[in-house]
C-alpha atoms as a PDB file:
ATOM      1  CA  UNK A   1       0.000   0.000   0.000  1.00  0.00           C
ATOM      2  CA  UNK A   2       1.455   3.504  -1.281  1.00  0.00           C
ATOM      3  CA  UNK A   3       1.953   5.557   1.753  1.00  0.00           C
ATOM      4  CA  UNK A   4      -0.702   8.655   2.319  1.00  0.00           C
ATOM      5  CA  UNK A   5       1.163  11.758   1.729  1.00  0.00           C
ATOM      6  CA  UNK A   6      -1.754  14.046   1.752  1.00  0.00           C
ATOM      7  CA  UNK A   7      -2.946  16.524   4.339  1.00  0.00           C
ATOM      8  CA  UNK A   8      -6.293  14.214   5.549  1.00  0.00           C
ATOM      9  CA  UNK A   9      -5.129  13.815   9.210  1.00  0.00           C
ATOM     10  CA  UNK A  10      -6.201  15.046  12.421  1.00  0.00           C
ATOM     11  CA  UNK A  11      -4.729  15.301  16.139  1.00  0.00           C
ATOM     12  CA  UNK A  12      -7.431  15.430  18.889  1.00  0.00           C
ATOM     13  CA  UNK A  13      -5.729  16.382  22.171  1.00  0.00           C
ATOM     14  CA  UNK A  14      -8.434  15.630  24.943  1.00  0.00           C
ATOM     15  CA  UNK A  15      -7.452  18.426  27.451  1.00  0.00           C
ATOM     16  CA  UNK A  16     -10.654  18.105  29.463  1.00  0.00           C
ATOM     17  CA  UNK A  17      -8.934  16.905  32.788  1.00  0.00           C
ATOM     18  CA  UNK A  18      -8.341  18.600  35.807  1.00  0.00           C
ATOM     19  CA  UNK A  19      -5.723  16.781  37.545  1.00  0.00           C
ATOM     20  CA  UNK A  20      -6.899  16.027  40.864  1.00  0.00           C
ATOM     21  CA  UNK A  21      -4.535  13.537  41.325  1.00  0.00           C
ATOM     22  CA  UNK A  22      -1.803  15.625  40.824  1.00  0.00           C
ATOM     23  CA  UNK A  23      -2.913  17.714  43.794  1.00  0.00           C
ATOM     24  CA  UNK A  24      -2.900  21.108  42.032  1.00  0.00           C
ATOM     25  CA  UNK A  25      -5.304  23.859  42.059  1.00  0.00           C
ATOM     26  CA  UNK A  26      -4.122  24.271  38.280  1.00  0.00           C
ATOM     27  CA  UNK A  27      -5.284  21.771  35.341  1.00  0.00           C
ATOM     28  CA  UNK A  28      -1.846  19.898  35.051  1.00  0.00           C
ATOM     29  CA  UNK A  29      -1.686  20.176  31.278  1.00  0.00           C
ATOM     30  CA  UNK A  30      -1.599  24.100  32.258  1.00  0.00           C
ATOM     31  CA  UNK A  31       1.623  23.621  34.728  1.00  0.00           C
ATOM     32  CA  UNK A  32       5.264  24.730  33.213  1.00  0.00           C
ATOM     33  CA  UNK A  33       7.356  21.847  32.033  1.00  0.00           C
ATOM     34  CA  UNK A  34      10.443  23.435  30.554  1.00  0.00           C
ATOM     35  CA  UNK A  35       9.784  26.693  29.564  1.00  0.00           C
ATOM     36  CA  UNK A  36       6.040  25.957  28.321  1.00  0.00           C
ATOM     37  CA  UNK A  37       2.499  24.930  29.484  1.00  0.00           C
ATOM     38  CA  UNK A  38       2.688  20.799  29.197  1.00  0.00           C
ATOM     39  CA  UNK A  39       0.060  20.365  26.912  1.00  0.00           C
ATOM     40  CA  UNK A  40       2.085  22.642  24.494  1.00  0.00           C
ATOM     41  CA  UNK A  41       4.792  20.207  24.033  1.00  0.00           C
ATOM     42  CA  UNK A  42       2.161  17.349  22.527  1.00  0.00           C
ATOM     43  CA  UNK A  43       0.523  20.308  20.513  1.00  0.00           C
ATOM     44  CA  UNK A  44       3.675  22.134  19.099  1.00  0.00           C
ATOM     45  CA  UNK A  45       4.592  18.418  17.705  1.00  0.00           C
ATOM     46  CA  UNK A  46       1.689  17.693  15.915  1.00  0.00           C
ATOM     47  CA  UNK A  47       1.215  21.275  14.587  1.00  0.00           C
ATOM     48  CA  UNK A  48       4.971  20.921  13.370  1.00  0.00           C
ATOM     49  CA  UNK A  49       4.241  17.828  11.482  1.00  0.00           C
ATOM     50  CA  UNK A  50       2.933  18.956   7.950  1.00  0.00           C
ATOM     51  CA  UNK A  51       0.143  16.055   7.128  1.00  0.00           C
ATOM     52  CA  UNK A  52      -2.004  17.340  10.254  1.00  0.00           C
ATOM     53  CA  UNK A  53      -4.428  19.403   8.706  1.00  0.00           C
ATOM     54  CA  UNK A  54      -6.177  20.090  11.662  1.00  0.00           C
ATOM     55  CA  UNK A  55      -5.448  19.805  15.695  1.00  0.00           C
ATOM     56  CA  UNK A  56      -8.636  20.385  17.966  1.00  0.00           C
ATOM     57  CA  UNK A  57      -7.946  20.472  21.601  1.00  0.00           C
ATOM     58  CA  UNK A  58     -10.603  19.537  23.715  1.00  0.00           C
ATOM     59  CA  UNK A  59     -10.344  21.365  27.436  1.00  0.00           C
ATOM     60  CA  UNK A  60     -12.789  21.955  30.539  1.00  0.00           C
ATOM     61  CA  UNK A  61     -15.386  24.411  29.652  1.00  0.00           C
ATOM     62  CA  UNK A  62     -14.582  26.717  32.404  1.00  0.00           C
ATOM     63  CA  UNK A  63     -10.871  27.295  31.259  1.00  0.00           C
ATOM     64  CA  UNK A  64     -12.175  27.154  27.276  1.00  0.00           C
ATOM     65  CA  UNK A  65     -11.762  31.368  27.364  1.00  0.00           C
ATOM     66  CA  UNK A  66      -7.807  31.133  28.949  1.00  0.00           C
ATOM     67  CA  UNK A  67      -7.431  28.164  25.909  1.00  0.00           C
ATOM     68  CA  UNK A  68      -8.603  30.693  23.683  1.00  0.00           C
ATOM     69  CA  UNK A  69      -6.377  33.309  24.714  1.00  0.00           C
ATOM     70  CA  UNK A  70      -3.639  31.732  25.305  1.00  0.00           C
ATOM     71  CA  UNK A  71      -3.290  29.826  21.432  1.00  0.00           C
ATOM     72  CA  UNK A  72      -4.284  32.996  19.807  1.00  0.00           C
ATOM     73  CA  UNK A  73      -0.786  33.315  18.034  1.00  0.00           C
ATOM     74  CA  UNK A  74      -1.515  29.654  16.260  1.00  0.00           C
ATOM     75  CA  UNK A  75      -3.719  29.679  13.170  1.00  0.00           C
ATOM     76  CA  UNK A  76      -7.240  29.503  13.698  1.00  0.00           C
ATOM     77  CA  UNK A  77      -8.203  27.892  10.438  1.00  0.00           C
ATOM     78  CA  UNK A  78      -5.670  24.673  12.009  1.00  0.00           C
ATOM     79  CA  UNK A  79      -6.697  24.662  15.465  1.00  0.00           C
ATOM     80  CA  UNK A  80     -10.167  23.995  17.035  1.00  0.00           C
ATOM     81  CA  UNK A  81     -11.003  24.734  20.691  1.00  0.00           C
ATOM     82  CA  UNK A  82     -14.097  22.258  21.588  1.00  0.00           C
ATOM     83  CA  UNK A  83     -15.337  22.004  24.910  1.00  0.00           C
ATOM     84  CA  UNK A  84     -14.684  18.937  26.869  1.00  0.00           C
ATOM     85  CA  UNK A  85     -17.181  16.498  28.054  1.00  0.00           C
ATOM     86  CA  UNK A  86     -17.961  14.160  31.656  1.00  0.00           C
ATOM     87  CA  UNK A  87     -15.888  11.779  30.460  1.00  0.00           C
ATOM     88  CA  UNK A  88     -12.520  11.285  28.009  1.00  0.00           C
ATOM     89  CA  UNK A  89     -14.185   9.510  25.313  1.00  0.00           C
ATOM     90  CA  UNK A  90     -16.906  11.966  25.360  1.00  0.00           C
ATOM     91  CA  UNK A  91     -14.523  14.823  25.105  1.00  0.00           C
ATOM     92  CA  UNK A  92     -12.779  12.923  22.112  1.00  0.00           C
ATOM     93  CA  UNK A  93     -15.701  12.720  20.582  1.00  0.00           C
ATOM     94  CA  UNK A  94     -16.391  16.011  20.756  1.00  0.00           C
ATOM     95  CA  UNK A  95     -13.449  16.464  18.983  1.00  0.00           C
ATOM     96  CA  UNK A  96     -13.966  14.146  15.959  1.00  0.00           C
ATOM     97  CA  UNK A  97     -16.859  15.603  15.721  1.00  0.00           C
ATOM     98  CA  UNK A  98     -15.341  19.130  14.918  1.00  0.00           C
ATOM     99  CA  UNK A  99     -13.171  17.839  12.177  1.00  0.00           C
ATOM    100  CA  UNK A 100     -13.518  19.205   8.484  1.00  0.00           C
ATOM    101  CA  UNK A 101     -15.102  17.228   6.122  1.00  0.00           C
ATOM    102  CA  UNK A 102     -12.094  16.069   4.071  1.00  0.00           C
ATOM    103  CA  UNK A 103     -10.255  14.504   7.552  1.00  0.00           C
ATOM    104  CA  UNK A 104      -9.632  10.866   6.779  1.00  0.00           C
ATOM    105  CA  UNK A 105      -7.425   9.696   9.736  1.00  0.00           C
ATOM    106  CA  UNK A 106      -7.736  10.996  13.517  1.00  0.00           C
ATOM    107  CA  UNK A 107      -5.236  10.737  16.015  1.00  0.00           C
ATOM    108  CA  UNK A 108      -5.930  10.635  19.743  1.00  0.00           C
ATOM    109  CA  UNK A 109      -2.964  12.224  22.248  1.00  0.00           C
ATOM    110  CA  UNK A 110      -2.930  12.353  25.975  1.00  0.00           C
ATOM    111  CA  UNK A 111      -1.392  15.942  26.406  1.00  0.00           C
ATOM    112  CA  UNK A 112      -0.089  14.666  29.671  1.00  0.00           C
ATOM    113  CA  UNK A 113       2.319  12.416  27.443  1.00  0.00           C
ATOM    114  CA  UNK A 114       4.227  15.366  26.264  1.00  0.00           C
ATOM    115  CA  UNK A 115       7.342  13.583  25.304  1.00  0.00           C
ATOM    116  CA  UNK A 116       6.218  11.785  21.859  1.00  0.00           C
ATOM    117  CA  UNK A 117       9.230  11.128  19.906  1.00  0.00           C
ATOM    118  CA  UNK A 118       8.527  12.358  16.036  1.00  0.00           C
ATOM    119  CA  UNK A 119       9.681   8.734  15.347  1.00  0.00           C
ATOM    120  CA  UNK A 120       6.581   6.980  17.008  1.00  0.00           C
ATOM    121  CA  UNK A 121       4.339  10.104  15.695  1.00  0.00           C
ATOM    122  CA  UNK A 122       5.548   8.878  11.603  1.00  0.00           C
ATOM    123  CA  UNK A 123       4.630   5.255  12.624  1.00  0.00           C
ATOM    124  CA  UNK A 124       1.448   5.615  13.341  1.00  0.00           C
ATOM    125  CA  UNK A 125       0.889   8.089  10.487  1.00  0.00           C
ATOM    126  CA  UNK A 126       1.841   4.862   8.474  1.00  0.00           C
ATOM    127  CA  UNK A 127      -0.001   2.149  10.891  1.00  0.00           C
ATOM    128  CA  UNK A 128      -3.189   3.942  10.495  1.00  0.00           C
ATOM    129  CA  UNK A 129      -3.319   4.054   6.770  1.00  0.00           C
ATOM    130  CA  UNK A 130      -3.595  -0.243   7.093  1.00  0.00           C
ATOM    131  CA  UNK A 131      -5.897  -0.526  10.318  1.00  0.00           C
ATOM    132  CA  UNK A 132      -6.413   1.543  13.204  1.00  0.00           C
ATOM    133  CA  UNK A 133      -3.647   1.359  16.129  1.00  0.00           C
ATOM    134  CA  UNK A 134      -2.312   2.767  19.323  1.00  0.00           C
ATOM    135  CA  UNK A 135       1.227   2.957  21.128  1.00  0.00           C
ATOM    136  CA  UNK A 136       1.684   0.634  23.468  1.00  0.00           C
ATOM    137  CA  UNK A 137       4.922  -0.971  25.178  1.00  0.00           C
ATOM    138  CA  UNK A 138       5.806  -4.345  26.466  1.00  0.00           C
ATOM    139  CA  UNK A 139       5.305  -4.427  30.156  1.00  0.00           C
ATOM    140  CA  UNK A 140       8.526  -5.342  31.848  1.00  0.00           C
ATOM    141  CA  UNK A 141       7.379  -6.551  35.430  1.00  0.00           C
ATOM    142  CA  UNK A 142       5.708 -10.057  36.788  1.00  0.00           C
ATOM    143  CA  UNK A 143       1.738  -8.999  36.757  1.00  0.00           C
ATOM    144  CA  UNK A 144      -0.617  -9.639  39.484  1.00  0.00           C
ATOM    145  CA  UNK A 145      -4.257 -10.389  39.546  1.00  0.00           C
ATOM    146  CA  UNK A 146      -5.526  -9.037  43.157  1.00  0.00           C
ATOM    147  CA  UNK A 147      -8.519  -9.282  44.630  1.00  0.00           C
ATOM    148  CA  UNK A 148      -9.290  -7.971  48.363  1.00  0.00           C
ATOM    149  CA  UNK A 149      -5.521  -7.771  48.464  1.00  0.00           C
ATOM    150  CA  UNK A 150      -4.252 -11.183  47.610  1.00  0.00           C
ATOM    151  CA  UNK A 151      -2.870 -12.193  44.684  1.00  0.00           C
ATOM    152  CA  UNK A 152      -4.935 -15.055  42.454  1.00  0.00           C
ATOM    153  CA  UNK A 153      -3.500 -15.169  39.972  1.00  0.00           C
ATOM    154  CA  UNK A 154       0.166 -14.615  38.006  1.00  0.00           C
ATOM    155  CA  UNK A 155      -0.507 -13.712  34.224  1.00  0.00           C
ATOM    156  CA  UNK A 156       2.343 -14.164  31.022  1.00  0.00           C
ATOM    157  CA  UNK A 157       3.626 -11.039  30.896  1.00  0.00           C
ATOM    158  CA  UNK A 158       4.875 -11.673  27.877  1.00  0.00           C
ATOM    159  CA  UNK A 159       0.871 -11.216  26.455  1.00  0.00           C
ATOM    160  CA  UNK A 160       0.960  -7.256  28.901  1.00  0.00           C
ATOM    161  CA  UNK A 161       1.294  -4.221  26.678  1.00  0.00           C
ATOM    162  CA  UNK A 162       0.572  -1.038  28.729  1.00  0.00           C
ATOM    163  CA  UNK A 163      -1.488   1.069  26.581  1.00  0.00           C
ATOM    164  CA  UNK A 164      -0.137   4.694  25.362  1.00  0.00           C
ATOM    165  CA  UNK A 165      -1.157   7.400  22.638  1.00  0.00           C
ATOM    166  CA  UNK A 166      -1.613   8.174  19.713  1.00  0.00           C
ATOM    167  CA  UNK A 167      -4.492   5.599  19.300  1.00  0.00           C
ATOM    168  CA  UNK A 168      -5.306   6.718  15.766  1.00  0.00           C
ATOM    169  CA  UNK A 169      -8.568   5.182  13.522  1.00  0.00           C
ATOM    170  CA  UNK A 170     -10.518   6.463  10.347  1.00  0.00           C
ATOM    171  CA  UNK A 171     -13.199   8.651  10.810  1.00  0.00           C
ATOM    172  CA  UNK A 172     -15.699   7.666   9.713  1.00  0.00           C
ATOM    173  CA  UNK A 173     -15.485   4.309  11.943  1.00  0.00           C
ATOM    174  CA  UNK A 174     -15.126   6.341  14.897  1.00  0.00           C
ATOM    175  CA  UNK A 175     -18.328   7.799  13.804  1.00  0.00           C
ATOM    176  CA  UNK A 176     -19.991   5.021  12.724  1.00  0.00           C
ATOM    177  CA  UNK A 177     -19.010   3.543  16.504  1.00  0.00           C
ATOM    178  CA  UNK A 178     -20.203   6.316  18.439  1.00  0.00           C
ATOM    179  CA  UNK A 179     -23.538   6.272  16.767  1.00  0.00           C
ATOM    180  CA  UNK A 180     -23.784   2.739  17.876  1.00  0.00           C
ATOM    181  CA  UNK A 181     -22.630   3.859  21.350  1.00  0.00           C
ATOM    182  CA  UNK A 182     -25.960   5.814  21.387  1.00  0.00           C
ATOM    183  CA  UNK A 183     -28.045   2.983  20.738  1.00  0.00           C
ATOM    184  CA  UNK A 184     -26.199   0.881  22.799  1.00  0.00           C
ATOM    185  CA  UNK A 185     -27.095   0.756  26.665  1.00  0.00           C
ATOM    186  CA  UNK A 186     -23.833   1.254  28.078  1.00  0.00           C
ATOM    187  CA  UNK A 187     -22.487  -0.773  31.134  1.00  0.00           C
ATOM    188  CA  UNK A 188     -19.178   0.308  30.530  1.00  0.00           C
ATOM    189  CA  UNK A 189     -16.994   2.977  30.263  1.00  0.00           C
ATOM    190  CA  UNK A 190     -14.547   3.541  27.662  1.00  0.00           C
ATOM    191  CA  UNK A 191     -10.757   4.532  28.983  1.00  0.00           C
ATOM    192  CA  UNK A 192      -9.388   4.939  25.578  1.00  0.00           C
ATOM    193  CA  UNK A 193     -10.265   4.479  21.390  1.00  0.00           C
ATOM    194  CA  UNK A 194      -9.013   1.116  21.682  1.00  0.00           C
ATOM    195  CA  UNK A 195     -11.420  -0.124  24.167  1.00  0.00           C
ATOM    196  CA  UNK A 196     -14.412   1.514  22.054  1.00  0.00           C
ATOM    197  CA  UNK A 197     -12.910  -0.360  18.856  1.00  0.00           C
ATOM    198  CA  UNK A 198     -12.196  -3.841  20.606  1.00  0.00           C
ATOM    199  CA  UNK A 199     -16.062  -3.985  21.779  1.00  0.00           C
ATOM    200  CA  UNK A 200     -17.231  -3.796  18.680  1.00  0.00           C
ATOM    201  CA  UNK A 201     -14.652  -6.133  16.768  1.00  0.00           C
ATOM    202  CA  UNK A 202     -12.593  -3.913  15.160  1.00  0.00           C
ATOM    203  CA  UNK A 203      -8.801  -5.123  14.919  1.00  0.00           C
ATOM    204  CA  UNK A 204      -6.088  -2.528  16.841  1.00  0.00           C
ATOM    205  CA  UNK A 205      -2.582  -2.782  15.983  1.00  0.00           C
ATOM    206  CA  UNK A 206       0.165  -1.969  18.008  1.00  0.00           C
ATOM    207  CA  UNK A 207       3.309   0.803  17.490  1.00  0.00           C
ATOM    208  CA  UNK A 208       6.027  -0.103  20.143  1.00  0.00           C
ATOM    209  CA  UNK A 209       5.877   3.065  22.364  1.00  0.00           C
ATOM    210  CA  UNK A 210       8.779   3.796  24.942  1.00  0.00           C
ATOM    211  CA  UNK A 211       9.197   5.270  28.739  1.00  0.00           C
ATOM    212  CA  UNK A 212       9.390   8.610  27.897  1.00  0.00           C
ATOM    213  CA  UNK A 213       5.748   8.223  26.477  1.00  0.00           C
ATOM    214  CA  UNK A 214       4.470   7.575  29.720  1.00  0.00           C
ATOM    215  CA  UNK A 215       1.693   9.525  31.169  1.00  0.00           C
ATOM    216  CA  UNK A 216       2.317  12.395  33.868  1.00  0.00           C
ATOM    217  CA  UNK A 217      -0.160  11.626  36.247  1.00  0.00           C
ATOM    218  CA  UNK A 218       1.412  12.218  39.262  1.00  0.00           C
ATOM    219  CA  UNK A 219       3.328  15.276  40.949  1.00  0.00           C
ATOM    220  CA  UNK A 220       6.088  12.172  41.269  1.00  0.00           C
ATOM    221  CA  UNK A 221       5.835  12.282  38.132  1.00  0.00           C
ATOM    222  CA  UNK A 222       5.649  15.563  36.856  1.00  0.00           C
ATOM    223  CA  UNK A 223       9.379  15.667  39.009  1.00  0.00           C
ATOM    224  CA  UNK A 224      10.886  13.217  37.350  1.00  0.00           C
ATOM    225  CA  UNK A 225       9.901  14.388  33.716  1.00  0.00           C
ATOM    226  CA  UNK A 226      10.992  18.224  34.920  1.00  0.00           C
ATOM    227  CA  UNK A 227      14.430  16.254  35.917  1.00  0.00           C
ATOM    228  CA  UNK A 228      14.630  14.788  32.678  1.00  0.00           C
ATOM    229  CA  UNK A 229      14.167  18.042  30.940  1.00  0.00           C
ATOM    230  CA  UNK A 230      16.626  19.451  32.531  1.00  0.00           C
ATOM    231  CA  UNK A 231      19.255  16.857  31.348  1.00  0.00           C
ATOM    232  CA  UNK A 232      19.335  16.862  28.164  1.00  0.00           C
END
């Protein structure tokens, strides 16, 4: 398959969290890592990469005017502000559902993963073209199964891939999946793209991801990425 050089793909950046378990009165993809916001470091690398036509950031509706303000210098005909929703999936779908017509290919970033190598970005620029993927990488420790804090069960970790972004699909199957979502009666709730696309039977692929694509989630966290900054 000739590789898609055209500019028919999307970044949605779900923005819509507030943190809490960072412990700051701040939305952590608003706190300074380096010498910008952190969800500028996942945004600046999509908007650098030519074939995204488009990159809609999805954030909580009471910070939507400081969003606004504070991306005025980027191009408004690229970037879309949308407002979050309750949960991620919702605020992702929010997103796809702000793309322009001619969008082919969407892909899905954490903005709290705001180390994505440009390597791993033009892999799944590729992988999506063939079937919709996400980043993932092998997990390296023995896995538990717990229950009321005793183990049951020790699974091949060889079969453990710890789930990362991008998680990229076509459009219109994200669509097409979300309007079956509403018909649906939902007794679960979707953490990522790839858990929407599994349910229904769609194959996911996986791009090896790395450590430096893990998520900030923590103000341990946060630390040790501001540490690693300031190394290299």
């Amino acid at each position: 398959m000739k590789e898609n050089t055209s500019h028919n793909f999307a970044a949605i950046l779900p923005a819509g969290g507030l943190g809490k378990r960072l412990g700051a009165d701040t939305p952590k993809q608003l706190l300074t890592l380096g010498e910008k916001a952190m969800y500028k470091h996942s945004l600046d690398l999509f908007w650098n990469e030519p074939r995204i036509a488009q990159v809609v950031l999805a954030v909580p509706k009471e910070w939507q005017d400081f969003f606004i303000k504070d991306l005025r210098n980027y191009d408004a005909n690229r970037l879309t502000i949308v407002e979050g929703g309750a949960e991620r999936w919702q605020s992702v779908r929010h997103g796809i559902e702000a793309l322009e017509s001619h969008i082919e290919y969407a892909l899905v970033h954490d903005v709290a993963r705001p180390f994505l190598s440009a390597e791993i970005l033009q892999a799944v620029l590729k992988k999506v073209q063939k079937e919709a993927c996400i980043v993932a990488k092998p997990c390296v420790d023995t896995v538990k199964i717990v229950r009321k804090q005793n183990i049951v069960e020790t699974i091949d970790r060889n079969l453990v891939w710890l789930a990362q972004t991008p998680q990229a699909a076509r459009v219109d199957l994200l669509k097409k999946l979300y309007v079956r979502m509403d018909g649906d009666a939902l007794d679960w709730n979707p953490t990522d793209e790839a858990s929407i696309l599994e349910h229904y039977g769609v194959a996911v692929g996986i791009v090896p991801g790395n450590t430096l694509n893990d998520k900030i989630t923590t103000a341990e966290d946060l630390e040790l990425f501001r540490k690693r900054l300031s190394y290299e």
